[in-house]
N, C-alpha and C. Protein backbone atom coordinates (compact mmCIF):
# COMPACT_ATOMS: atom_id res chain seq x y z
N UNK A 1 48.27 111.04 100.86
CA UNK A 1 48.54 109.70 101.34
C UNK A 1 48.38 109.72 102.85
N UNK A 2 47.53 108.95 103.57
CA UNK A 2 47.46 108.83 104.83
C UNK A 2 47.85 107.63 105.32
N UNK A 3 48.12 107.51 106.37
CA UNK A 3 48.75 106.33 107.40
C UNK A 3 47.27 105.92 108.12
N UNK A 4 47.13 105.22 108.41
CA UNK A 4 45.69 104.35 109.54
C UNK A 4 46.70 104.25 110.81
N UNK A 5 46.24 105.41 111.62
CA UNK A 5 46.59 105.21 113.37
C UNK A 5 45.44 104.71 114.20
N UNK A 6 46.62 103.47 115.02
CA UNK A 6 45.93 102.72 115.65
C UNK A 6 46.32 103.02 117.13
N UNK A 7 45.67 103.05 117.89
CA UNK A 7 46.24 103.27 119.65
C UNK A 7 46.61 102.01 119.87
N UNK A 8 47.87 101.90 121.25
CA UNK A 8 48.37 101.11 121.77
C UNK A 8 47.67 100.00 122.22
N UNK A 9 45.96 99.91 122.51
CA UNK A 9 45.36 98.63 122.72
C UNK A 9 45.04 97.99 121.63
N UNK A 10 44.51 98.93 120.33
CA UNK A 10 44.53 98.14 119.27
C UNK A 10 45.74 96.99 118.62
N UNK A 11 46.70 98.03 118.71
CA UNK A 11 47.93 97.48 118.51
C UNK A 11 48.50 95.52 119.39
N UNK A 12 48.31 96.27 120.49
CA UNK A 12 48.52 95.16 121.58
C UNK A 12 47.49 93.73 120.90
N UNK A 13 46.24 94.37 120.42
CA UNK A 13 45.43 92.80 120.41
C UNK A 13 45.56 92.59 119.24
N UNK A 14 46.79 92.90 118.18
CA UNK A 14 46.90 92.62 117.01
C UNK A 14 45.89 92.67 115.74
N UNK A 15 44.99 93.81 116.34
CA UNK A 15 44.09 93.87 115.21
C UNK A 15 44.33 95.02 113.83
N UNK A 16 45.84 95.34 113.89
CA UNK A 16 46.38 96.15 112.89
C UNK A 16 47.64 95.81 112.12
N UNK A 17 47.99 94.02 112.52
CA UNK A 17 49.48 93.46 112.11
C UNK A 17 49.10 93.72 110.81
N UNK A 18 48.16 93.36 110.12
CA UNK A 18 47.73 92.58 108.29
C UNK A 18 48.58 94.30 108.04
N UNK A 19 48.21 95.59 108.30
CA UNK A 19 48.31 96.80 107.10
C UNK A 19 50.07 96.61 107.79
N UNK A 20 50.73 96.26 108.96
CA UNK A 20 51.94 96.22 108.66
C UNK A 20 52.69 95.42 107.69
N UNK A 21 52.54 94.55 107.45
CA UNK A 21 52.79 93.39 107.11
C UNK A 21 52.85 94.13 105.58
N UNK A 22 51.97 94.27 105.06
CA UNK A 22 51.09 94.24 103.49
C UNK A 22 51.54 96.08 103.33
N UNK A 23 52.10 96.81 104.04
CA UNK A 23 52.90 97.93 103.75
C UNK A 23 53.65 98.18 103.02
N UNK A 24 53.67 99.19 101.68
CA UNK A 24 54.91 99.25 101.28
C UNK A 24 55.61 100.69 101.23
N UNK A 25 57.18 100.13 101.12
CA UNK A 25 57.60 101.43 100.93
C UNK A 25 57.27 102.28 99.96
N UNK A 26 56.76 103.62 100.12
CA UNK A 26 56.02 104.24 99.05
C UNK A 26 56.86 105.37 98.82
N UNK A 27 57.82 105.69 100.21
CA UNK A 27 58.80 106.76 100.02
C UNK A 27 59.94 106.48 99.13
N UNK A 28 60.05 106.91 98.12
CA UNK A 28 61.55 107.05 98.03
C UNK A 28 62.69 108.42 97.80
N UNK A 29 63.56 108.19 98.27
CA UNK A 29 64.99 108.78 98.60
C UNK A 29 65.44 109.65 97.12
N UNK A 30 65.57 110.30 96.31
CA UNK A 30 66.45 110.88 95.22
C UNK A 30 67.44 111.62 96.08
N UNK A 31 68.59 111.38 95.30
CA UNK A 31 70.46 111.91 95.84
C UNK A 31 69.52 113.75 94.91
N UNK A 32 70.45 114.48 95.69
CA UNK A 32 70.12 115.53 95.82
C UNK A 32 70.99 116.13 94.39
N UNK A 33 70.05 117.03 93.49
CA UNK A 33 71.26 117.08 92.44
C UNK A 33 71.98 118.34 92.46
N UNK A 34 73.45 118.11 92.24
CA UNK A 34 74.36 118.79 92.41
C UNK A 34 74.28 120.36 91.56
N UNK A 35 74.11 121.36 92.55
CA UNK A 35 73.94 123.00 91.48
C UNK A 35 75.14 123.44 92.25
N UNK A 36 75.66 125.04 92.00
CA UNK A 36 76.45 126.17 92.31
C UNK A 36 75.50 126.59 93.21
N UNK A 37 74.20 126.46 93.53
CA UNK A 37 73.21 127.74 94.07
C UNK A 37 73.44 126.86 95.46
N UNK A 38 73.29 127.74 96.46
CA UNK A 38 73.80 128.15 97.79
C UNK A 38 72.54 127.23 98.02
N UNK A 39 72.29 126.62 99.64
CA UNK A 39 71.06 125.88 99.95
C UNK A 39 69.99 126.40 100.47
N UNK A 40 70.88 128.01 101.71
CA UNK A 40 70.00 128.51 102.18
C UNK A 40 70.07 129.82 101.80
N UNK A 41 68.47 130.17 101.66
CA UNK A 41 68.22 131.46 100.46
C UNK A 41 68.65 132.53 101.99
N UNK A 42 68.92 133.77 100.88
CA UNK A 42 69.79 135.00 101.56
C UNK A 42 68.48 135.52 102.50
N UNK A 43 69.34 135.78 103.75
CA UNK A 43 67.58 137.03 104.51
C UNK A 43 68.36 138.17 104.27
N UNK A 44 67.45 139.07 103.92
CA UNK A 44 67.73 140.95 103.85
C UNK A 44 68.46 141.33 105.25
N UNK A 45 69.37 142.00 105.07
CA UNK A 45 70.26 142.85 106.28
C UNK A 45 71.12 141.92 106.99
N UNK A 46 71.28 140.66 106.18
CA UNK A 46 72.27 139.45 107.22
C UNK A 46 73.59 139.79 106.31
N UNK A 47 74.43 139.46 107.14
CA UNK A 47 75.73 139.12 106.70
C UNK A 47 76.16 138.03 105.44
N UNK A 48 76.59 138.88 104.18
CA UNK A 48 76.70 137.90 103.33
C UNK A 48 76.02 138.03 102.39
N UNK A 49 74.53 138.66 102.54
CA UNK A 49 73.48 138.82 101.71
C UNK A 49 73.84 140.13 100.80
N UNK A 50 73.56 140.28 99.53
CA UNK A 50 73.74 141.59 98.96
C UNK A 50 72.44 142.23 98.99
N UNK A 51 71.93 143.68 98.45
CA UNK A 51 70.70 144.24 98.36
C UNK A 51 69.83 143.18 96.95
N UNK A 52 70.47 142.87 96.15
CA UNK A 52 69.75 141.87 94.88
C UNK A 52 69.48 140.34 95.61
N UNK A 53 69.73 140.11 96.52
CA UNK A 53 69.71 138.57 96.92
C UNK A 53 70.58 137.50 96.79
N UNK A 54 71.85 138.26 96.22
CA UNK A 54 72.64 136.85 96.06
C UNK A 54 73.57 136.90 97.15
N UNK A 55 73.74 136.10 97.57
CA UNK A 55 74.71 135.61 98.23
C UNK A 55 77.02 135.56 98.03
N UNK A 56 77.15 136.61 98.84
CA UNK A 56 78.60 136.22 98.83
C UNK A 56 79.11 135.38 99.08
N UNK A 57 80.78 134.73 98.03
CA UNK A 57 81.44 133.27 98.46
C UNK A 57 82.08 133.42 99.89
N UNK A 58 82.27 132.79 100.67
CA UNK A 58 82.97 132.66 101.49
C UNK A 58 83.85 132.26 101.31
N UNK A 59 85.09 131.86 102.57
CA UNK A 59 86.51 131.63 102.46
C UNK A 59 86.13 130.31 102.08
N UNK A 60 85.00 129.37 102.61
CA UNK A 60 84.97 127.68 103.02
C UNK A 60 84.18 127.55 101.55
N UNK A 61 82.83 128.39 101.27
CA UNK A 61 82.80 128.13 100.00
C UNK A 61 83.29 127.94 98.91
N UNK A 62 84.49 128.84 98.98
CA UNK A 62 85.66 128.60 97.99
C UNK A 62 86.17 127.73 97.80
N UNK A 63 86.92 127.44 99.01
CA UNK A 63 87.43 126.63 99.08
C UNK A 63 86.91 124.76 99.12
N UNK A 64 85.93 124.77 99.48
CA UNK A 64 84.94 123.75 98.75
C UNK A 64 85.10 123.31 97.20
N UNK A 65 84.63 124.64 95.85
CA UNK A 65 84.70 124.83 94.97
C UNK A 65 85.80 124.18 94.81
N UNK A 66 86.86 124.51 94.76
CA UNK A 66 88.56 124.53 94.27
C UNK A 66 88.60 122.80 94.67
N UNK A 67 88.51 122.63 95.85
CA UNK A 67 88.88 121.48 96.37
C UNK A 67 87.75 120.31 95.76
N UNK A 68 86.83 120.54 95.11
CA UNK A 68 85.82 119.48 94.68
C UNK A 68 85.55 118.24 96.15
N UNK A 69 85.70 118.75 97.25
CA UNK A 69 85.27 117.71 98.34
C UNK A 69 84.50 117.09 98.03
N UNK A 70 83.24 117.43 97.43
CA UNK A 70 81.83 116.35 97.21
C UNK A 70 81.70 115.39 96.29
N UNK A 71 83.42 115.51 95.50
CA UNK A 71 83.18 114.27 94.64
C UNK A 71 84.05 113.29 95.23
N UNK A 72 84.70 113.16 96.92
CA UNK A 72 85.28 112.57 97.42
C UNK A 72 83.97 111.65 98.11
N UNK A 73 83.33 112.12 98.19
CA UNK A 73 82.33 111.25 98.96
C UNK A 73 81.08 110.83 98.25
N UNK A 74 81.17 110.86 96.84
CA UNK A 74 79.81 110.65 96.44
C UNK A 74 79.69 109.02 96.48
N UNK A 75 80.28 107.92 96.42
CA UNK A 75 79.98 106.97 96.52
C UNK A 75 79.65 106.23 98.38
N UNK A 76 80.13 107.68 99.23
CA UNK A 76 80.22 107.03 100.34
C UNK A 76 81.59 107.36 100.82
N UNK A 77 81.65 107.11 102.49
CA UNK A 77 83.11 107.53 103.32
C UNK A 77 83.65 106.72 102.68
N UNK A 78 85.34 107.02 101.47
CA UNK A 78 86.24 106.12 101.72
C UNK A 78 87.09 105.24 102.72
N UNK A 79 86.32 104.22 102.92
CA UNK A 79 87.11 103.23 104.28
C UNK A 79 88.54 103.11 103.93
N UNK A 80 88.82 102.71 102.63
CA UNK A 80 90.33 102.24 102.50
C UNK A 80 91.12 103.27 103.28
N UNK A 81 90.77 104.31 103.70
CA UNK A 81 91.80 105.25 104.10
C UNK A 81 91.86 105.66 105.57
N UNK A 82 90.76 104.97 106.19
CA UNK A 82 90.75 105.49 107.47
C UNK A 82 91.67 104.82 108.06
N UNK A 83 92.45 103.49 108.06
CA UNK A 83 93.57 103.69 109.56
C UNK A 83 94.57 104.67 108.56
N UNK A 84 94.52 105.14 107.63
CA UNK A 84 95.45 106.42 107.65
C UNK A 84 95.49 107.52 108.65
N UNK A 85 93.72 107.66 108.14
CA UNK A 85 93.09 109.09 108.59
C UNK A 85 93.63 108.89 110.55
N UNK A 86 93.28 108.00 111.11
CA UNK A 86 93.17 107.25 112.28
C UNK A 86 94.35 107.30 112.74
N UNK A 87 95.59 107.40 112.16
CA UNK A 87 96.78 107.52 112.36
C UNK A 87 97.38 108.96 112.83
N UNK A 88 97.22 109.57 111.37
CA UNK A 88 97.36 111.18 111.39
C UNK A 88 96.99 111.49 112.89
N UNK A 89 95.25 111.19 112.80
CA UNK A 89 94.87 112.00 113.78
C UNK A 89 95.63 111.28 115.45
N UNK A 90 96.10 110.28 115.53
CA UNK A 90 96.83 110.15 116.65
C UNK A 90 97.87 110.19 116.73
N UNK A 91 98.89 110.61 115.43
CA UNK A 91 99.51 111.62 115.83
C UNK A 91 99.94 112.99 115.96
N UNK A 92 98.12 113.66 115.48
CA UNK A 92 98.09 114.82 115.92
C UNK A 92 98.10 114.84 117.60
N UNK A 93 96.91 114.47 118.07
CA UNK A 93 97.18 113.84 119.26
C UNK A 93 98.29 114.07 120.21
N UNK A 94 98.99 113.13 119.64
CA UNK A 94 100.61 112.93 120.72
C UNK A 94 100.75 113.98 120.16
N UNK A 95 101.24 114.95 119.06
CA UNK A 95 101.58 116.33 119.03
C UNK A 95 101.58 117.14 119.89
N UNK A 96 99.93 117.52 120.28
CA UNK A 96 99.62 118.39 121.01
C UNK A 96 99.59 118.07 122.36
N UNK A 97 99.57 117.00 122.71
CA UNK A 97 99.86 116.86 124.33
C UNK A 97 101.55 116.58 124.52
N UNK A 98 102.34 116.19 123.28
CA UNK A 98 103.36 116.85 123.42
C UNK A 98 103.75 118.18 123.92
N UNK A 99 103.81 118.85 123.01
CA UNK A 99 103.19 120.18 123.47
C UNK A 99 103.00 121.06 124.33
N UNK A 100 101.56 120.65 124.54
CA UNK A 100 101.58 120.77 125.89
C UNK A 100 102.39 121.01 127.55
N UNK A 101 102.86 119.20 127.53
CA UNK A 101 103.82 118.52 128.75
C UNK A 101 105.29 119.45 128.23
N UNK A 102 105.53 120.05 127.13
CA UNK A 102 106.85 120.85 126.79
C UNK A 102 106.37 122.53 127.78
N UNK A 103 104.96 123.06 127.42
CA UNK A 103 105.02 124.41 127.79
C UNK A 103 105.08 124.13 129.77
N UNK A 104 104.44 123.03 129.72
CA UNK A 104 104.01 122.96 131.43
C UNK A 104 105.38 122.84 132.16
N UNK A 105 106.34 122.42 131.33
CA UNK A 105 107.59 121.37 132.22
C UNK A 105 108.34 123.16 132.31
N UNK A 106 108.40 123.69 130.72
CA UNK A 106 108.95 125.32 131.22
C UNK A 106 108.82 126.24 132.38
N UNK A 107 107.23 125.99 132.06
CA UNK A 107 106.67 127.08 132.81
C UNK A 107 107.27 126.42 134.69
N UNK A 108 107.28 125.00 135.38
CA UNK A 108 107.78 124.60 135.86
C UNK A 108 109.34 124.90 135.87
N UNK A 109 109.99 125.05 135.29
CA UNK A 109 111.24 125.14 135.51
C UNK A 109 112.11 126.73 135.68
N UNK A 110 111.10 127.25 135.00
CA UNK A 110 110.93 129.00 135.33
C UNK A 110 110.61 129.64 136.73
N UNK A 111 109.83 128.46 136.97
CA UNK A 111 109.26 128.61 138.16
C UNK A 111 110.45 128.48 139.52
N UNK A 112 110.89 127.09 139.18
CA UNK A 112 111.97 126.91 140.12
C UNK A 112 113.31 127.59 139.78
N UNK A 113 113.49 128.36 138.64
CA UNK A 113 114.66 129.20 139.19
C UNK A 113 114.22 130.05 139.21
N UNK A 114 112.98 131.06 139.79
CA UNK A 114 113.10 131.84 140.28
C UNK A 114 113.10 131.77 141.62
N UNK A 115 112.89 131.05 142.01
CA UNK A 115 113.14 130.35 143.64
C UNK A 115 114.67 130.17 143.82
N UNK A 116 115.25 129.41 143.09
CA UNK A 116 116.56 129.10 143.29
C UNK A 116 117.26 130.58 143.17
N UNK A 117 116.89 131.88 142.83
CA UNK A 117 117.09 133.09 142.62
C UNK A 117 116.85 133.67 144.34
N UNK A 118 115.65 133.52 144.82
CA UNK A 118 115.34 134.26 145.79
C UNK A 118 116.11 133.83 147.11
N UNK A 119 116.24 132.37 147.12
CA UNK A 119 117.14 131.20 147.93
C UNK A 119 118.40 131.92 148.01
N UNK A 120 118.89 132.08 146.68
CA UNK A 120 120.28 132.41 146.28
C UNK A 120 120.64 133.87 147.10
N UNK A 121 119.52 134.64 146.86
CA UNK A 121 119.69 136.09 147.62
C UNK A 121 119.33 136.45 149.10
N UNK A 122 118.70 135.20 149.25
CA UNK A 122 118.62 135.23 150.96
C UNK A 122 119.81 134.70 151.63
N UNK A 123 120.55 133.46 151.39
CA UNK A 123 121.89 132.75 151.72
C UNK A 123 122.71 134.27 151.51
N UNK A 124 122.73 134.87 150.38
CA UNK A 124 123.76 135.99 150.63
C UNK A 124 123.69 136.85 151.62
N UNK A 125 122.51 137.42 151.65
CA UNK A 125 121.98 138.54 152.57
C UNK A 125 122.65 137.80 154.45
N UNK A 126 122.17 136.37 154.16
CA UNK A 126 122.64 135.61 155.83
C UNK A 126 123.81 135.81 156.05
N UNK A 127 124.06 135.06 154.87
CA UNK A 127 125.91 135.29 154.88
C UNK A 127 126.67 136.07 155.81
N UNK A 128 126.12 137.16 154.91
CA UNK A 128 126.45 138.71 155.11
C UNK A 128 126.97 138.83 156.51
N UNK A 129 125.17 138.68 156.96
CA UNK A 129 124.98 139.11 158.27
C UNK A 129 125.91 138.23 159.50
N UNK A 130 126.08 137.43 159.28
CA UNK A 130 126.53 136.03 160.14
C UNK A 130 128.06 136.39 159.91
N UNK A 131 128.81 136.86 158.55
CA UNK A 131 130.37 137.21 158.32
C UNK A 131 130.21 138.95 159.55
N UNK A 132 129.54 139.79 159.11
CA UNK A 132 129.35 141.13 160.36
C UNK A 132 129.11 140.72 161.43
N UNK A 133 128.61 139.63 162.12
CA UNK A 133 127.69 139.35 163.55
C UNK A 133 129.41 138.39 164.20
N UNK A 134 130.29 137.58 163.30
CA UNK A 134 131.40 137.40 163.80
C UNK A 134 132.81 138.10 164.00
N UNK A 135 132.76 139.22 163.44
CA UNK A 135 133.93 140.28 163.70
C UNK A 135 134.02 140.09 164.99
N UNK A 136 135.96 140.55 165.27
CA UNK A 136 136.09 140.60 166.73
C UNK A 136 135.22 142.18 167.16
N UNK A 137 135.22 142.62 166.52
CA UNK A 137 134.84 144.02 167.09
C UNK A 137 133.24 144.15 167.71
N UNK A 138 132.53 143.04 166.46
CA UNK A 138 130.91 143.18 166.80
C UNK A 138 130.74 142.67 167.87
N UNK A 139 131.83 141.18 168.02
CA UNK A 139 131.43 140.18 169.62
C UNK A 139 131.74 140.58 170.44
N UNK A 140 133.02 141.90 170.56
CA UNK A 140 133.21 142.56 171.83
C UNK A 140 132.31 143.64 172.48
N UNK A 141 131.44 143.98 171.21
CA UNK A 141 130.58 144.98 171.77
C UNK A 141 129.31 144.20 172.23
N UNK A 142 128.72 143.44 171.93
CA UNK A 142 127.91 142.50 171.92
C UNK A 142 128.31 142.01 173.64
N UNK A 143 129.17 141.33 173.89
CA UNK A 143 129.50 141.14 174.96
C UNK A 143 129.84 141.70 176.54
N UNK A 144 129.71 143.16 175.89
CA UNK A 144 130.61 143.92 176.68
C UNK A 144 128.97 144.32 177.47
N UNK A 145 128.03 144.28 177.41
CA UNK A 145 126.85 144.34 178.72
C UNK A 145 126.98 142.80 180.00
N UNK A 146 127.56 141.36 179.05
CA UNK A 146 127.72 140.34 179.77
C UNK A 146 128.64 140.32 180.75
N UNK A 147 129.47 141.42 180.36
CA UNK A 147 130.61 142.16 181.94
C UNK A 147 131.97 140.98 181.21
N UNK A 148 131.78 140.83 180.05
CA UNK A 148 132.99 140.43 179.44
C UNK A 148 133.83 141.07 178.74
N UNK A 149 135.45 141.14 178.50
CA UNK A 149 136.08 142.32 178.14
C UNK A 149 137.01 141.72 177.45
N UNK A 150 137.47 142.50 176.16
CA UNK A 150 138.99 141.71 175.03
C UNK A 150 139.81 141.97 176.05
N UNK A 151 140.86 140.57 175.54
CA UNK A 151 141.95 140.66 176.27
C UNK A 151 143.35 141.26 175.82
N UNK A 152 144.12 141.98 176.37
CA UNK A 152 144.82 142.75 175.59
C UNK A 152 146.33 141.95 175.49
N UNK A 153 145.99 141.21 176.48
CA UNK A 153 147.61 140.44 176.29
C UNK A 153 147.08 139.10 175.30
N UNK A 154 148.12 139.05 174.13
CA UNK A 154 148.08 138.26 172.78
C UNK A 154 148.17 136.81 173.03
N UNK A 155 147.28 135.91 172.44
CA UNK A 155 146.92 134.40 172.88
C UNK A 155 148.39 133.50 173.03
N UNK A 156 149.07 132.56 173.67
CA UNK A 156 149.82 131.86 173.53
C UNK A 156 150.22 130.31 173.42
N UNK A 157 150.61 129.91 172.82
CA UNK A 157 150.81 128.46 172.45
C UNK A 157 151.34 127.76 173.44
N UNK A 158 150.33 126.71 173.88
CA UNK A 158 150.86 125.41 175.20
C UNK A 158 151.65 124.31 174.40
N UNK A 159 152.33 124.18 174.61
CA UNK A 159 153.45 123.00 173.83
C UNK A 159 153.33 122.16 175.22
N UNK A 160 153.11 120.57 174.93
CA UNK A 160 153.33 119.54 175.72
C UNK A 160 154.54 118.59 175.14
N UNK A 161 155.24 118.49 175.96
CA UNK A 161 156.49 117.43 175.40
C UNK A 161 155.93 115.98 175.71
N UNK A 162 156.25 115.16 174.93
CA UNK A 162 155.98 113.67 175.54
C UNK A 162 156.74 113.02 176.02
């Protein structure tokens, strides 16, 4: 069966509308009929293939089998079910970016107490230093190059009468 090709000027001056027109469909479509035999034949030394040519089931083949999927669709996608399907899948969706915003906010909050950890051990360490750096003993030595000296007579209380 051959087709009559016409180039784009022929076309343009309409001297090939009549065989469109007067065309018929000559192809037709047969639904593919349903066997057990695999679609694509085995190659030698591939995965899956035996030395005789047949082909091992797989996990999905199996599970195909068992599940009869192809008689879910032989008339066509069931529509009645998609805002189900449409559902599920948004709230798989929110699931996983649930999820998600749960591991990120941890990993965030792990984060800040180990800070609030290191914070925590530096304030001590200051502490420390700032409770030793005010002893009378440290400020007298500290002082004692400024030509300043403890006093040995004990502080006394000014009382004002009114």
């Amino acid at each position: 069966m051959e087709v009559d090709r016409y180039s784009d000027e022929q076309l343009e001056l309409g001297a090939s509308n009549d065989w469109i027109e007067t065309m018929e469909n000559k192809y037709k479509i047969e639904p593919q009929q349903k066997t057990n035999e695999p679609r694509i034949k085995p190659v030698e030394g591939k995965k899956g293939a035996s030395s005789d040519g047949t082909v091992r089931a797989s996990v999905f083949s199996g599970l195909e089998k068992r599940l009869k999927l192809e008689s879910y669709f032989e008339e066509g996608f069931p529509v009645q079910y998609l805002p189900k399907i449409l559902f599920m899948v948004f709230l798989s969706l929110v699931y996983i970016s649930n999820t998600h915003y749960a591991e990120k906010t941890i990993r965030q909050i792990d984060k800040a107490q180990s800070e609030v950890e290191d914070l925590r051990a530096d304030f001590t360490t200051l502490k420390s230093d700032v409770m030793f750096a005010s002893k009378q003993s440290e400020v007298a030595r500290r002082v004692k190059p400024l030509g300043l000296k403890e006093s040995l007579n004990p502080p006394y209380k000014i009382v004002v009468n009114n």
